[in-house]
C-alpha atoms as a PDB file:
ATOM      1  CA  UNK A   1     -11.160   5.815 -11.318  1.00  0.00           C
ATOM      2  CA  UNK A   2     -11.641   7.705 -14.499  1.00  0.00           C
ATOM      3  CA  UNK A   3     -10.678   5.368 -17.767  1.00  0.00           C
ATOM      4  CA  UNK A   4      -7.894   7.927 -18.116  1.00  0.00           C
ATOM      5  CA  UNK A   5      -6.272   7.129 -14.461  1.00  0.00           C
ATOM      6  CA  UNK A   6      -6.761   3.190 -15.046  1.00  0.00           C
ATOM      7  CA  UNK A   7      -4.738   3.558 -18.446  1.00  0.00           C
ATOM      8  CA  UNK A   8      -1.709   4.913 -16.488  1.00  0.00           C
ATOM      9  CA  UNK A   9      -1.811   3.241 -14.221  1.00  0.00           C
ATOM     10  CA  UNK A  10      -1.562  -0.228 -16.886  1.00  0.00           C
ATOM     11  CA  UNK A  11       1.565   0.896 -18.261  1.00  0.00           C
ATOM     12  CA  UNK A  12       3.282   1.570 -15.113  1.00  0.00           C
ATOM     13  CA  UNK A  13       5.447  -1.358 -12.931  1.00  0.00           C
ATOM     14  CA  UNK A  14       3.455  -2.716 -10.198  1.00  0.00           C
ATOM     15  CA  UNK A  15       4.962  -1.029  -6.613  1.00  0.00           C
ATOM     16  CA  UNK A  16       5.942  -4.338  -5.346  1.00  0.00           C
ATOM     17  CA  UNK A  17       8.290  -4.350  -8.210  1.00  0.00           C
ATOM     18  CA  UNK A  18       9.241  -1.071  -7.731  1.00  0.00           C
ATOM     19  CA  UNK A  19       9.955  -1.258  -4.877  1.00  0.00           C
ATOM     20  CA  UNK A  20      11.991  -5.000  -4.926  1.00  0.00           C
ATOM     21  CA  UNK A  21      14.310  -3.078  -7.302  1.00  0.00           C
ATOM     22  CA  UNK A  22      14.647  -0.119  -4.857  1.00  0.00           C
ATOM     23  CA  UNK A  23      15.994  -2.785  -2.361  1.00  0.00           C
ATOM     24  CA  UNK A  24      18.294  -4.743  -4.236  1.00  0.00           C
ATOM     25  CA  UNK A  25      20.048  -1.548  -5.200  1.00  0.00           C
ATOM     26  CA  UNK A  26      20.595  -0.399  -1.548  1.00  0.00           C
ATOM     27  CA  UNK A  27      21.518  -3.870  -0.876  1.00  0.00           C
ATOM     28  CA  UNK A  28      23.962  -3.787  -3.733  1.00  0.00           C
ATOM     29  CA  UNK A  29      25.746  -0.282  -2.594  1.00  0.00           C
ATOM     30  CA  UNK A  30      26.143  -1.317   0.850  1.00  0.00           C
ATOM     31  CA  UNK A  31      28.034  -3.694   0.245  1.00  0.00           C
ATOM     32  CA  UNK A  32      29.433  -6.343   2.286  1.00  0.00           C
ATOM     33  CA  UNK A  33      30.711  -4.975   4.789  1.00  0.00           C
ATOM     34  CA  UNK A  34      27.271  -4.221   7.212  1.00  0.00           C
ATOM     35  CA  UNK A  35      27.599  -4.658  10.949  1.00  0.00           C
ATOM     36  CA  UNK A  36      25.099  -5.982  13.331  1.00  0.00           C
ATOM     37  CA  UNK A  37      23.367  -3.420  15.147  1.00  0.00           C
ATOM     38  CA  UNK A  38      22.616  -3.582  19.002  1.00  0.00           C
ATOM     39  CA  UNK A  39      19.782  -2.623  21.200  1.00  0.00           C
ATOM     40  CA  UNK A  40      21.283   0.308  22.338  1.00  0.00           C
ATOM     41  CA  UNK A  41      22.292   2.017  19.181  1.00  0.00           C
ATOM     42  CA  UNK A  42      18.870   1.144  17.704  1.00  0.00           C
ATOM     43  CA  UNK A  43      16.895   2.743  20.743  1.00  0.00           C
ATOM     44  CA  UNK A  44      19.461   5.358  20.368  1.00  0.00           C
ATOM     45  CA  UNK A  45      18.315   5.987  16.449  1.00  0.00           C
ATOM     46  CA  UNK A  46      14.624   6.308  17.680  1.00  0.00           C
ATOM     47  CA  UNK A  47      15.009   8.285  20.494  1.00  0.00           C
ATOM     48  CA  UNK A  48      13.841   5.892  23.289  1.00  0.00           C
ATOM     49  CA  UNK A  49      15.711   6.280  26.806  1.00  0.00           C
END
């Protein structure tokens, strides 16, 4: 990396964090009121027969 890139990339929030924070806030909009999700719907949701 060029000194440039590596002084960028100090000032910005590790992607584990970045991500953690990502999660909590889907976590946080959906609410409480998630359903289990069965075989059939998740084979459904990748295409599989």
């Amino acid at each position: 990396m060029r000194e440039s890139e590596l002084k960028q990339e100090s000032g910005r929030i590790p992607l584990a964090e970045r991500l953690a924070a990502i999660a909590h806030a889907l976590k946080a909009k959906a609410g409480k009121y998630g359903r289990p999700v069965n075989k059939d719907e998740i084979d459904d949701l990748w295409g599989h027969p």
